[in-house]
Protein backbone atom coordinates (compact mmCIF):
# COMPACT_ATOMS: atom_id res chain seq x y z
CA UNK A 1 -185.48 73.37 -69.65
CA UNK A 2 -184.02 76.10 -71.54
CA UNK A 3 -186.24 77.70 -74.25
CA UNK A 4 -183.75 79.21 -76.81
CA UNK A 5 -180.13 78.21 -76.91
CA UNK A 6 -177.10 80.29 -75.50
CA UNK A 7 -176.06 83.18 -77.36
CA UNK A 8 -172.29 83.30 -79.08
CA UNK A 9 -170.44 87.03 -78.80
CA UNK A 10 -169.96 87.72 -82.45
CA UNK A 11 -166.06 88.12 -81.66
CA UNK A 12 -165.95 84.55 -80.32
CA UNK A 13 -164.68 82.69 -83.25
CA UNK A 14 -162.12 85.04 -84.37
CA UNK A 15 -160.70 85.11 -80.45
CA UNK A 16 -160.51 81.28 -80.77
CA UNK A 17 -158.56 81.52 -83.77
CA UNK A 18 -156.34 83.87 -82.33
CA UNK A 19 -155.65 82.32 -79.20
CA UNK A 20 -155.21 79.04 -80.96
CA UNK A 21 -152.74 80.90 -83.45
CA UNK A 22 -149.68 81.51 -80.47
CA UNK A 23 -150.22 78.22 -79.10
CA UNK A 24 -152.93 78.21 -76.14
CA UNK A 25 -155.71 75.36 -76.11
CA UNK A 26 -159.06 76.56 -75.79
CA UNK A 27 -162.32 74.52 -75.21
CA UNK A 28 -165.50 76.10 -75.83
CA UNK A 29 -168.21 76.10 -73.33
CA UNK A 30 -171.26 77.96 -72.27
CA UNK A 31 -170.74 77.72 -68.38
CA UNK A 32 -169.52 79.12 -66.36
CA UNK A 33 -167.30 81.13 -69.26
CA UNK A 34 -167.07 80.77 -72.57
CA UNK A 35 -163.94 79.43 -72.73
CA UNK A 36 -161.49 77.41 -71.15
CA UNK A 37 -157.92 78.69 -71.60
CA UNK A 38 -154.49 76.45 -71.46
CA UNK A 39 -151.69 78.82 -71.20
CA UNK A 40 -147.96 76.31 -72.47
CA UNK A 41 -145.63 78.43 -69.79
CA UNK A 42 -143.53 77.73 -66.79
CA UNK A 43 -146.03 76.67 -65.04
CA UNK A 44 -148.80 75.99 -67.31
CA UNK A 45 -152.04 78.43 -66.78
CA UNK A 46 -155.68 77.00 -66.60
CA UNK A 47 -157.61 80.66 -67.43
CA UNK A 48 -161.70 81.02 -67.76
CA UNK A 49 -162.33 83.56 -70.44
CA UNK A 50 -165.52 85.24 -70.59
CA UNK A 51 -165.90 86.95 -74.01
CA UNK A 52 -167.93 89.95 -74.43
CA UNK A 53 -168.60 92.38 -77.48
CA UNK A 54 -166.87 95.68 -77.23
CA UNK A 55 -169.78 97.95 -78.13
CA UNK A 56 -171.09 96.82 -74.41
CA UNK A 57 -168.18 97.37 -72.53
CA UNK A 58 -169.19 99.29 -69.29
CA UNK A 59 -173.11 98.55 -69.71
CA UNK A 60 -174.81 98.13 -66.55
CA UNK A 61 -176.62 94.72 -67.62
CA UNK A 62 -173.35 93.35 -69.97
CA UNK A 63 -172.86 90.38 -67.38
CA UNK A 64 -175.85 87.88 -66.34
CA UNK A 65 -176.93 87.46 -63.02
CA UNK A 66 -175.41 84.15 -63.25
CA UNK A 67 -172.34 85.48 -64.38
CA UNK A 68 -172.25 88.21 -61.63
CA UNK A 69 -173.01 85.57 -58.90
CA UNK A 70 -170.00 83.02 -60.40
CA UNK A 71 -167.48 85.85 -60.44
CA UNK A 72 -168.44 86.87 -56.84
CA UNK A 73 -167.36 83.59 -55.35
CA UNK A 74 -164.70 82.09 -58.39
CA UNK A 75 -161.65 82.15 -56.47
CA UNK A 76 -159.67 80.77 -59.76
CA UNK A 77 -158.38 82.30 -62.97
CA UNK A 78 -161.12 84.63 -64.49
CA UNK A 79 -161.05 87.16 -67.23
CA UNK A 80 -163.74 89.10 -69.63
CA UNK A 81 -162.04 90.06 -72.70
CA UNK A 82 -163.32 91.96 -75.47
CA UNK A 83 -161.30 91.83 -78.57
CA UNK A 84 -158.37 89.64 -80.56
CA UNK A 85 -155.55 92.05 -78.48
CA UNK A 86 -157.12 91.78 -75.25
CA UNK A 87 -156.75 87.94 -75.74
CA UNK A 88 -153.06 87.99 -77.13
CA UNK A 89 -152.12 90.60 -73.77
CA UNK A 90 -153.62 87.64 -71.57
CA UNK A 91 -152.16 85.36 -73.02
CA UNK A 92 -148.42 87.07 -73.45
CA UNK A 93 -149.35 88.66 -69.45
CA UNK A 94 -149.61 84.98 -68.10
CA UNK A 95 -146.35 83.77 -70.53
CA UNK A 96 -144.10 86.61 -69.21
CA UNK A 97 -145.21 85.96 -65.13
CA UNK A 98 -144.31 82.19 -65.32
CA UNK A 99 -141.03 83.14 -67.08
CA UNK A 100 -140.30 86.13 -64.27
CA UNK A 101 -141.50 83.19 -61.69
CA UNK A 102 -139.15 80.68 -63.30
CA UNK A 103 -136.18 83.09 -63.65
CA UNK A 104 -136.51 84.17 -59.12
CA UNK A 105 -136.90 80.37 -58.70
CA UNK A 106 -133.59 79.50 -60.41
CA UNK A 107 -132.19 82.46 -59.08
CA UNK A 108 -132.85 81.19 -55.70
CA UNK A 109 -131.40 78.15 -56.15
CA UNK A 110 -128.41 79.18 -57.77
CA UNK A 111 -125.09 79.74 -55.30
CA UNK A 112 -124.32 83.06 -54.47
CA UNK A 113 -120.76 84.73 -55.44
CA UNK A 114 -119.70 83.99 -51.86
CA UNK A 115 -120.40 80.53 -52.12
CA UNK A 116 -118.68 79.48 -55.34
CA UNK A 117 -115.16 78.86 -54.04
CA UNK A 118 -116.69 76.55 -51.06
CA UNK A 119 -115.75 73.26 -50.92
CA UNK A 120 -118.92 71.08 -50.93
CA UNK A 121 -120.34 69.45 -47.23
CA UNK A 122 -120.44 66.02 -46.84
CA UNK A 123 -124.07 65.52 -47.42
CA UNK A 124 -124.10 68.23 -50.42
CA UNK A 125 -121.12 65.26 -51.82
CA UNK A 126 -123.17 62.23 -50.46
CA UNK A 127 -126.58 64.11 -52.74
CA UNK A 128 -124.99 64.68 -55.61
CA UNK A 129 -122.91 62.19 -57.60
CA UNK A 130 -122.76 64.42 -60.14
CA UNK A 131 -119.65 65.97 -58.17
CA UNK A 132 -117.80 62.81 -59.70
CA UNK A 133 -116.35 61.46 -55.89
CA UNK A 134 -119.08 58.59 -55.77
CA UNK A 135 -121.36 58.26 -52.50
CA UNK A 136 -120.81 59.20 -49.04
CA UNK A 137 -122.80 57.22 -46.45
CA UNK A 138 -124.68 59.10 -43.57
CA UNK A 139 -121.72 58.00 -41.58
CA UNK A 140 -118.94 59.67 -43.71
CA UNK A 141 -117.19 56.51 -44.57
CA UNK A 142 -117.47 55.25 -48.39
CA UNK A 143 -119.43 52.74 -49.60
CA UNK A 144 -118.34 49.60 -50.04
């Protein structure tokens, strides 16, 4: 049973606020972060945020045991933040990968210059009825 109850960074309500402010959920907790992050990009980003106060930055003792031994073996999204701009970077960091990841995924899918005066294959025809020439069966005749 714990004797005396956790301990709130000083900074943690105003980094709630701000995070809140351009759009990210946040849940509070007290382990194994502080916080629980949702990041609205392309994909969505689950983050855990540990919050610390700046005037300990680089202390030997500013993480717990505990919180040394869960970011040994954490294999997920994990960040210690210190201030307000440290948590809008994050959150603008993990906004601008999903739109870079987005933009080389349609990118990848999109035809290449040699391929735009192609005429389409059978089965690119018989998967797309969008091309307006109705269904072709595995067999090339039309249905019917």
């Amino acid at each position: 049973m714990k004797r005396f109850a956790n301990r709130k960074d000083l900074n943690q309500p105003e980094i709630v606020k701000a995070i809140e402010a351009v759009g990210a959920s946040v849940e509070v907790m007290d382990y194994p972060a502080d916080l629980l992050v949702g990041i609205p990009c392309d994909p969505p980003v689950t983050l855990l945020v540990e919050i610390k106060q700046a005037r300990k930055r680089g202390w030997k003792d500013e993480k717990t045991a505990k919180q040394k031994k869960f970011a040994a073996r954490w294999r997920g999204q994990y960040a210690i933040i210190y201030t307000v701009d440290e948590a809008l970077e994050l959150i603008a960091e993990y906004r601008l990968k999903g739109n870079l990841q987005r933009l080389q995924q349609s990118d990848s899918r999109s035809p290449g210059t040699d391929q735009l005066n192609k005429e389409p294959s059978r089965d690119q025809i018989a998967n797309n009825p969008a091309l307006g020439v109705g269904h072709v069966k595995s067999n090339g005749q039309a249905p019917g």
